[in-house]
C-alpha atoms as a PDB file:
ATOM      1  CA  UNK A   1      11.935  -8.081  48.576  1.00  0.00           C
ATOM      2  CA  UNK A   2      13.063  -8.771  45.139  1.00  0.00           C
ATOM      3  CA  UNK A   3      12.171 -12.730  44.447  1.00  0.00           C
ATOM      4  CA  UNK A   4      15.173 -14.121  42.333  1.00  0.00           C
ATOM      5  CA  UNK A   5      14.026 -17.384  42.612  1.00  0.00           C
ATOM      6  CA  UNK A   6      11.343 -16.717  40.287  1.00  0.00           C
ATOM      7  CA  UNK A   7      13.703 -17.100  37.285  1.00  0.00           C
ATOM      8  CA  UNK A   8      14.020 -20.363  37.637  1.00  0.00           C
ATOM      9  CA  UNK A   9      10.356 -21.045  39.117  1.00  0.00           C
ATOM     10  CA  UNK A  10       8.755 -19.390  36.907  1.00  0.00           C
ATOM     11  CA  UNK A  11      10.547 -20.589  33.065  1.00  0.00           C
ATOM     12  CA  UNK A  12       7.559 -19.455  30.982  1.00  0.00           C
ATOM     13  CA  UNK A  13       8.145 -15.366  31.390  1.00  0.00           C
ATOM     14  CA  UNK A  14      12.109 -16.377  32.097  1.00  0.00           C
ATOM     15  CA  UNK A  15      12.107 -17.364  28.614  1.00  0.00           C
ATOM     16  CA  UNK A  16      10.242 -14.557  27.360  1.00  0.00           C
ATOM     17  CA  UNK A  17      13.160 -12.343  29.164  1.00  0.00           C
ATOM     18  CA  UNK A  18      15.907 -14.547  27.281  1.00  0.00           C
ATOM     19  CA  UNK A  19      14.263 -13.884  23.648  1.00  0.00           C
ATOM     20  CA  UNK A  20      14.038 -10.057  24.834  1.00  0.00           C
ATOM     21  CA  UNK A  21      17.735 -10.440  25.495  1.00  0.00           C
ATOM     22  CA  UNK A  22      18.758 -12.356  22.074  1.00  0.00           C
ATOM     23  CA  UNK A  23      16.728  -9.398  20.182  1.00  0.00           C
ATOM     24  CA  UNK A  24      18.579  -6.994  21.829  1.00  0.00           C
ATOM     25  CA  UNK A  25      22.391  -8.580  20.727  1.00  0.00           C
ATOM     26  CA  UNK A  26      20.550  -9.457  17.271  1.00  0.00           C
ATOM     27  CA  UNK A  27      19.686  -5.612  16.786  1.00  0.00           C
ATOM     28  CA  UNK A  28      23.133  -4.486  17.911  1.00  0.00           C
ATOM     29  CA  UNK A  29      24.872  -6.833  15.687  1.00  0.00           C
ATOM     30  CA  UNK A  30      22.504  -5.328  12.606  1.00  0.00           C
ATOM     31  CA  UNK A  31      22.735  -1.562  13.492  1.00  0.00           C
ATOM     32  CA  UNK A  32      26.628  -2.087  13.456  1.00  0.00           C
ATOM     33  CA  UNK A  33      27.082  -4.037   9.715  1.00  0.00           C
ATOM     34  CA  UNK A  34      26.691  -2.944   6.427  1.00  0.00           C
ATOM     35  CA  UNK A  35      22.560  -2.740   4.886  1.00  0.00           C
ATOM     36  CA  UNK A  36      23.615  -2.924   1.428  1.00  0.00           C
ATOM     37  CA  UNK A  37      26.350  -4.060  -0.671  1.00  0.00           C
ATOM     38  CA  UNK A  38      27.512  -3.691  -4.184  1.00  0.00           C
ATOM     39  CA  UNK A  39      30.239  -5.819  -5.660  1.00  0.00           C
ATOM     40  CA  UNK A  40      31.893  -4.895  -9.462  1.00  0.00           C
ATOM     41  CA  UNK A  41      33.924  -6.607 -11.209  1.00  0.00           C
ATOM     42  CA  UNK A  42      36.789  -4.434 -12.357  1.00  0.00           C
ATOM     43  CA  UNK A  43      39.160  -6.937 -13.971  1.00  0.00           C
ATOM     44  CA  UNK A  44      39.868 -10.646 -14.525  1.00  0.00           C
ATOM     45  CA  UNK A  45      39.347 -11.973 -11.211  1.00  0.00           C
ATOM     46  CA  UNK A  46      39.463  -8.448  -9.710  1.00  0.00           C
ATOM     47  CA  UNK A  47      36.290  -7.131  -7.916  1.00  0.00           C
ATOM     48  CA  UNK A  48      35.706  -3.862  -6.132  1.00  0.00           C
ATOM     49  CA  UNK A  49      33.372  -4.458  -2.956  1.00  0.00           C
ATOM     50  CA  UNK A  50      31.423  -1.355  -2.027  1.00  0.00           C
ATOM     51  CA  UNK A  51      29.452  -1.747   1.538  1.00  0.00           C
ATOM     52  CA  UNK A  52      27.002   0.668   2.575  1.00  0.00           C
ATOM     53  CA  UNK A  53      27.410   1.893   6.119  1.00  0.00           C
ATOM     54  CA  UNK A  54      25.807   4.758   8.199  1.00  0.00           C
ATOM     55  CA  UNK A  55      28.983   6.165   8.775  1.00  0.00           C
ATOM     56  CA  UNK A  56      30.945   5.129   6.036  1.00  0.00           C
ATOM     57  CA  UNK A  57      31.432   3.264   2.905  1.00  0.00           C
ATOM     58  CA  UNK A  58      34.031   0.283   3.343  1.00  0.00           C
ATOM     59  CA  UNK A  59      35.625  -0.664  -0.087  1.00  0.00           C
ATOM     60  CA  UNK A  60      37.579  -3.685  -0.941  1.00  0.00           C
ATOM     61  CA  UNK A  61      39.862  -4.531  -3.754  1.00  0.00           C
ATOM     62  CA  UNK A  62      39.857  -8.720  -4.068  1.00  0.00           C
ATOM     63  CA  UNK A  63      41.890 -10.471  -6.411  1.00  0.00           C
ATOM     64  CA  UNK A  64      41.201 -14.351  -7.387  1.00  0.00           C
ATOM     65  CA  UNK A  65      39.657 -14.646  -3.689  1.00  0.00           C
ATOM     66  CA  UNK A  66      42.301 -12.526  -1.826  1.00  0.00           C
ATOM     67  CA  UNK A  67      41.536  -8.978  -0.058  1.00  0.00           C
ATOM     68  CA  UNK A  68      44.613  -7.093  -1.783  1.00  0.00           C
ATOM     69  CA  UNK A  69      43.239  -3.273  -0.215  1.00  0.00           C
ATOM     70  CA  UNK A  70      40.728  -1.472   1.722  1.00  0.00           C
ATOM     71  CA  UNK A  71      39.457   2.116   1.955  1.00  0.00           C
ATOM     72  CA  UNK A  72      36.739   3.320   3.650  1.00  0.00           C
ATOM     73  CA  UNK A  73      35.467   6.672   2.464  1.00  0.00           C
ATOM     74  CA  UNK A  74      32.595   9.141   3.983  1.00  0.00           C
ATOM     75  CA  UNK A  75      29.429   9.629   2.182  1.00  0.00           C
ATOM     76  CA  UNK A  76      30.274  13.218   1.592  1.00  0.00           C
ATOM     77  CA  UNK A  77      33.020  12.026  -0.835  1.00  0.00           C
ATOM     78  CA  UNK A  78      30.229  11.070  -3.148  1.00  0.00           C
ATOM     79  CA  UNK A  79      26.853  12.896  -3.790  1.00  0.00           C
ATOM     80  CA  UNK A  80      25.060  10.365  -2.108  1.00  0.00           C
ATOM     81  CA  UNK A  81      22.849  12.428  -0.212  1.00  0.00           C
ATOM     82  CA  UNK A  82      19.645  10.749  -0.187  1.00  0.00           C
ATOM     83  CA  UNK A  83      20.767   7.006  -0.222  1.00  0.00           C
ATOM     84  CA  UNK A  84      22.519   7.794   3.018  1.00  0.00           C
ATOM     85  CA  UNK A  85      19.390   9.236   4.395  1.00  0.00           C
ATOM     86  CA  UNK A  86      17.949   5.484   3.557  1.00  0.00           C
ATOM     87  CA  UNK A  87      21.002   3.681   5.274  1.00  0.00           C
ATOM     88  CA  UNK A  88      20.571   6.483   8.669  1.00  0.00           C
ATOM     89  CA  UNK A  89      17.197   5.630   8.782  1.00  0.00           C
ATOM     90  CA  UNK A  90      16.972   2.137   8.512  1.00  0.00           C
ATOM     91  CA  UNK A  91      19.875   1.905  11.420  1.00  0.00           C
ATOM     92  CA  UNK A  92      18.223   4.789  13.290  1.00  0.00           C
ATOM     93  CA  UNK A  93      14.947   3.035  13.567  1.00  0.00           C
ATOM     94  CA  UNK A  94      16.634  -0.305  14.494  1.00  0.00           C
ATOM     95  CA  UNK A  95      18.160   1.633  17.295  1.00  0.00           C
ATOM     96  CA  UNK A  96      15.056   3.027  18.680  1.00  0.00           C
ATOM     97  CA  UNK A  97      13.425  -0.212  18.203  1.00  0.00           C
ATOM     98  CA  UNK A  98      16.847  -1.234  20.687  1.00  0.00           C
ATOM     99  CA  UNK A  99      15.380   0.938  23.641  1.00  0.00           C
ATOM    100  CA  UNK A 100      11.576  -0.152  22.967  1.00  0.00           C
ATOM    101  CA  UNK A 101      13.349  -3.328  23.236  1.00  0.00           C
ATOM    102  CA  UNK A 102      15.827  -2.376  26.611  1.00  0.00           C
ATOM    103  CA  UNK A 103      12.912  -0.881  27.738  1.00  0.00           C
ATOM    104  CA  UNK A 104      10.617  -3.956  27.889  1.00  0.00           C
ATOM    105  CA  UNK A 105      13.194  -5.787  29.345  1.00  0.00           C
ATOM    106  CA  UNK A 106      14.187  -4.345  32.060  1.00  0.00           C
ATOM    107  CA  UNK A 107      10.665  -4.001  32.881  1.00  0.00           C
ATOM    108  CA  UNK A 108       9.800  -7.720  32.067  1.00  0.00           C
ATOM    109  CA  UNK A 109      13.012  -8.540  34.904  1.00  0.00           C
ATOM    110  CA  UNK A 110      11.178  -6.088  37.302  1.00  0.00           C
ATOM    111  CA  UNK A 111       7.703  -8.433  36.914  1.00  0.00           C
ATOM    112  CA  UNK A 112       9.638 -11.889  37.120  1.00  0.00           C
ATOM    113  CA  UNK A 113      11.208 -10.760  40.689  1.00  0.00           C
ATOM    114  CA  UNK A 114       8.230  -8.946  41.355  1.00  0.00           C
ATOM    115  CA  UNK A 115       9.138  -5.750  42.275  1.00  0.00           C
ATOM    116  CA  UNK A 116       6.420  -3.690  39.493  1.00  0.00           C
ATOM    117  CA  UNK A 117       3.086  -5.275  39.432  1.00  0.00           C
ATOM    118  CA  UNK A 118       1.210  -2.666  37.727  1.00  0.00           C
ATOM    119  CA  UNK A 119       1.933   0.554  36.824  1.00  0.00           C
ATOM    120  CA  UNK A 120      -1.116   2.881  37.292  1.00  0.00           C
ATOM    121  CA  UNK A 121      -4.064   0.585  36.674  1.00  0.00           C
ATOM    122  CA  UNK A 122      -2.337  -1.045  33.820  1.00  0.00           C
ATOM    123  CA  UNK A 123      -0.695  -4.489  34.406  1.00  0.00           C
ATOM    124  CA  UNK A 124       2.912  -4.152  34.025  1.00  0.00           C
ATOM    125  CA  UNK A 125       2.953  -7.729  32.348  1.00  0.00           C
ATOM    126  CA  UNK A 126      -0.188  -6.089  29.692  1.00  0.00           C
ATOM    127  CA  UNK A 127       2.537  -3.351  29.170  1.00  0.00           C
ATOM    128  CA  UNK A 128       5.775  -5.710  28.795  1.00  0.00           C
ATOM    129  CA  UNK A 129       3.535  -7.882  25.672  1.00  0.00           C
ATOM    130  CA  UNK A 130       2.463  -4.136  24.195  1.00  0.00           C
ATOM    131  CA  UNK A 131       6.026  -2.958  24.112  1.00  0.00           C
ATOM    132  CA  UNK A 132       7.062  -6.534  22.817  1.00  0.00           C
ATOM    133  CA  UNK A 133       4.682  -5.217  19.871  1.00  0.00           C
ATOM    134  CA  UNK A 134       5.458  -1.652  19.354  1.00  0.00           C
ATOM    135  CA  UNK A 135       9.528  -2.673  19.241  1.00  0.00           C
ATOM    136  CA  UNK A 136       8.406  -5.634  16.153  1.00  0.00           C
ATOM    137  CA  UNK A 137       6.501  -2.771  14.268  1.00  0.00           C
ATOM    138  CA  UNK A 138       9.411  -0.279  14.735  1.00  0.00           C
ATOM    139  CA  UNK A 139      11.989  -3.275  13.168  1.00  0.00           C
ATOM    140  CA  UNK A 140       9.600  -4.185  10.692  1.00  0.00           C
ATOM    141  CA  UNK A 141       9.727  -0.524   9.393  1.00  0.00           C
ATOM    142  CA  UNK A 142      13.398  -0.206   9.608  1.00  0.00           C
ATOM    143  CA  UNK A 143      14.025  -3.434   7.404  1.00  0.00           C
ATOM    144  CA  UNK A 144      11.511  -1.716   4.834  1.00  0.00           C
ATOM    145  CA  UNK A 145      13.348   1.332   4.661  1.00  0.00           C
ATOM    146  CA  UNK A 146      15.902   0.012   2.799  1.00  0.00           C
ATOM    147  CA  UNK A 147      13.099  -0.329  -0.140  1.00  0.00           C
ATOM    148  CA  UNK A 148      13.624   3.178  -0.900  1.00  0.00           C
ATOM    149  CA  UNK A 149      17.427   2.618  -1.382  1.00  0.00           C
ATOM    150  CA  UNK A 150      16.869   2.481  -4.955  1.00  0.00           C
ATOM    151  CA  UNK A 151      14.896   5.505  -6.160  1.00  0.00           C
ATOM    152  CA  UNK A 152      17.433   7.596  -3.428  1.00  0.00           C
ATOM    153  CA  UNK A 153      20.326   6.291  -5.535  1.00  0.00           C
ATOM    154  CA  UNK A 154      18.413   7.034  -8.935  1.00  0.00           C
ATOM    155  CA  UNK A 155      18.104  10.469  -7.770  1.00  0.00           C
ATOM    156  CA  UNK A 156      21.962  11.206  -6.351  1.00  0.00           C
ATOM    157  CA  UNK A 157      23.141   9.761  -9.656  1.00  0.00           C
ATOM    158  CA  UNK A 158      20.454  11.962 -11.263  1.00  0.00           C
ATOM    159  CA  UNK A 159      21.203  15.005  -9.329  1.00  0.00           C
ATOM    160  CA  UNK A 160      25.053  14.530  -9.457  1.00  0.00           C
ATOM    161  CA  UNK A 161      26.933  17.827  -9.992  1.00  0.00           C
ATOM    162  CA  UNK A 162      29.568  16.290 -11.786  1.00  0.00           C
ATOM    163  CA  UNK A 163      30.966  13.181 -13.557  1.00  0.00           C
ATOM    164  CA  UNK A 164      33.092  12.186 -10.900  1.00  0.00           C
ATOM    165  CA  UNK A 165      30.641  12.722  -8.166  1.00  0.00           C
ATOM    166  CA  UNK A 166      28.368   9.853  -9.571  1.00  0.00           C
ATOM    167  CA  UNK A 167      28.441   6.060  -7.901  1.00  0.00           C
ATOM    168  CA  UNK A 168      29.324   4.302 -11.425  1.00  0.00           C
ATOM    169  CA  UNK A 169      28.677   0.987  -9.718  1.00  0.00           C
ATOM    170  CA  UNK A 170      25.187   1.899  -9.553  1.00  0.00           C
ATOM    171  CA  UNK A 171      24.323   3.386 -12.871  1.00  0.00           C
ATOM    172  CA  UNK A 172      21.730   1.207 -14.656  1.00  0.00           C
ATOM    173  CA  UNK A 173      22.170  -1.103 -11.624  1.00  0.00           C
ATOM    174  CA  UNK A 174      20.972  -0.407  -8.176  1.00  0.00           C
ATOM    175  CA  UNK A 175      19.641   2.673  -9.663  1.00  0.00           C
ATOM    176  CA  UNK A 176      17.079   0.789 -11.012  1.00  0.00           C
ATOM    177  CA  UNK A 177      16.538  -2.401  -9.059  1.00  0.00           C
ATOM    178  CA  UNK A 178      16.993  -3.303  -5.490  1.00  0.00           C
ATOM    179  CA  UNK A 179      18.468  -6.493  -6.206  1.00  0.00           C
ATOM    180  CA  UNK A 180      20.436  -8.175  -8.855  1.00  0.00           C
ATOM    181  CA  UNK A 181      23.558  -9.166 -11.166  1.00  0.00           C
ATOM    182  CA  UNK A 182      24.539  -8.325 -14.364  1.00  0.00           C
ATOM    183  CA  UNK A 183      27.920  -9.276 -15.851  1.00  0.00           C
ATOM    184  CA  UNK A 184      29.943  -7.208 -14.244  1.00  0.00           C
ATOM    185  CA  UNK A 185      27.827  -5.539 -10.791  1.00  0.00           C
ATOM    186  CA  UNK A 186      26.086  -7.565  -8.002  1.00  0.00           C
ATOM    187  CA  UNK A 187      23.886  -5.814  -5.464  1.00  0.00           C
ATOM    188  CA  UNK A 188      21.392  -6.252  -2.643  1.00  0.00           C
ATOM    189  CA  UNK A 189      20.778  -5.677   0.610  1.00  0.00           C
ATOM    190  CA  UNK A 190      23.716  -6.947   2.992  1.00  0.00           C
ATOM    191  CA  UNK A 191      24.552  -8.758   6.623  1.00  0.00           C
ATOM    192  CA  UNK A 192      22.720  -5.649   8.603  1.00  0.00           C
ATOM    193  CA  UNK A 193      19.206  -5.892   6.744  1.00  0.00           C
ATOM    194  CA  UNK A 194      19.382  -9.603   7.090  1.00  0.00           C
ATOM    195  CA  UNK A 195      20.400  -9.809  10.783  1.00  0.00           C
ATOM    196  CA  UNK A 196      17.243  -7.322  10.977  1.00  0.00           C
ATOM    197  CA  UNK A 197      14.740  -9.177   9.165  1.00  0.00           C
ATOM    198  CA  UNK A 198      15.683 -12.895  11.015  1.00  0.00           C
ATOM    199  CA  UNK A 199      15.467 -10.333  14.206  1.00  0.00           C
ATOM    200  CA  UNK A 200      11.754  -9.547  13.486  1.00  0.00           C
ATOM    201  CA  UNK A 201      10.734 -13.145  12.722  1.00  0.00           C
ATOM    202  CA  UNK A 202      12.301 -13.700  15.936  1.00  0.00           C
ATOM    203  CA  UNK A 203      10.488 -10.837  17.567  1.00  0.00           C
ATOM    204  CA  UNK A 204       7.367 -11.813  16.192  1.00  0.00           C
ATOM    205  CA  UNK A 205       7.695 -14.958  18.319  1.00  0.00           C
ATOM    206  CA  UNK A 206       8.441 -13.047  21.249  1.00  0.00           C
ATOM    207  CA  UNK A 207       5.230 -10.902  20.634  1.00  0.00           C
ATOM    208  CA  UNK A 208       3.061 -13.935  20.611  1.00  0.00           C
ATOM    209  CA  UNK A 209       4.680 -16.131  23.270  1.00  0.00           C
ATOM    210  CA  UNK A 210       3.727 -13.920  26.419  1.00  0.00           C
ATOM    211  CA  UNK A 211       0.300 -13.915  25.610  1.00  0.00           C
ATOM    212  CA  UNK A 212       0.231 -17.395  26.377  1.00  0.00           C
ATOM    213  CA  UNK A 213       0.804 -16.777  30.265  1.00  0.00           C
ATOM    214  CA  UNK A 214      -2.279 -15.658  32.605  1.00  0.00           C
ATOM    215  CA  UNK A 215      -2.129 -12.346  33.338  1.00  0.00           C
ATOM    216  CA  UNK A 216      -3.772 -11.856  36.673  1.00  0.00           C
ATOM    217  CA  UNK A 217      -2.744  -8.602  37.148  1.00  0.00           C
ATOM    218  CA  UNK A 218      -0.588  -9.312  40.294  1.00  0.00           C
ATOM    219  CA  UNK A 219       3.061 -10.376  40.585  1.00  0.00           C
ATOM    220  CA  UNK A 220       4.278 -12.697  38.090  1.00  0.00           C
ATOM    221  CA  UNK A 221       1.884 -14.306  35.123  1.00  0.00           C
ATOM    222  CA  UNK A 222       2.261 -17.979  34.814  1.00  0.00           C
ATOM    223  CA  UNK A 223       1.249 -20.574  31.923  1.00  0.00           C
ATOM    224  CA  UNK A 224      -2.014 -21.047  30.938  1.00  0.00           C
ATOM    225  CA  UNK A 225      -3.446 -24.529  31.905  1.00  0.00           C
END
């Protein structure tokens, strides 16, 4: 029978399940916020905040500190092609780096109450700290994604059919460097790539924490002496 109790007996690979848990809200909460943001100034005290979705692009209109509209437009409206390829991938390799990480739970909960010990000849524990792994590589590639924001927006402005069809913002901007300010534009990644990267730090804890606990092989792994 499945041993519940184990949760609280054993707190070392509890724990591990509760940082598998906060990685999984943390990655959630990034795939669903803006990666990158671009805020010009378009008057005295008037700004124009542009944030880059994978759906969408959600634009504000603030005056002296106060949101005064808001219009979201689709990518399509803009030849944007290849910087929302950047934005898709980043969230789409988040998200697979979600299952890796739903994945390695659920198994993980199956080893605390003891109901998988191994799977073939593998430990299932060995497998739960390899997955732990694979899911921090697949984050740490989606947070360096977004690196190849700017030469995608160099080349949608450069390919741009016409006039209109160009992200002004951008021009001599984010076109050029990932990050900055000028007088009038501010840019730089935004709330999603953040949430990301302080979700791999935190992942990289969870991949090193397990191997602290004795894998025998059998049932549940418990600290080292």
């Amino acid at each position: 029978m499945p041993q519940f109790s184990n949760f609280k007996s054993n707190k070392y690979t509890s724990i591990t399940i509760l940082m598998l848990i906060g990685i999984l809200a943390l990655v959630i909460a990034a795939c669903v916020t803006g990666w990158y943001r671009v805020n010009q100034q378009v008057g005295t005290g008037r700004f124009a905040n542009y944030y880059f979705y994978p759906t969408q692009i959600k634009s504000t209109i603030v005056q002296d500190g106060n949101e005064v509209s808001a219009i979201d437009f689709d990518w399509g409206s803009r030849e944007l092609t290849n910087s929302h390829q950047i934005i898709n991938a980043c969230v789409a390799m988040a998200a697979i780096s979600w299952l890796v990480y739903l994945a390695t739970t659920i198994l993980a909960v199956l080893v605390q109450i003891e109901v998988v010990q191994q799977i073939g000849s593998i430990s299932a524990w060995l497998l739960v700290k390899i997955m732990i792994i694979i899911g921090t590589v697949l984050l740490l590639v989606s947070v360096g994604i977004l690196g190849g924001f700017t030469p995608a927006m160099r080349k949608d402005i450069n390919n741009a059919n016409t006039v209109t069809d160009v992200f002004t913002p951008c021009v001599d901007t984010c076109e050029f460097h990932w990050a900055g300010s000028n007088n009038e534009v501010k840019y730089g990644p935004y709330t999603g790539w953040i949430i990301a990267i302080v979700t791999f730090f935190f992942s990289v804890a969870a991949s090193i924490f397990p191997w602290f606990l004795k894998d025998t092989g059998f049932g549940t792994p418990s600290a080292t002496a």
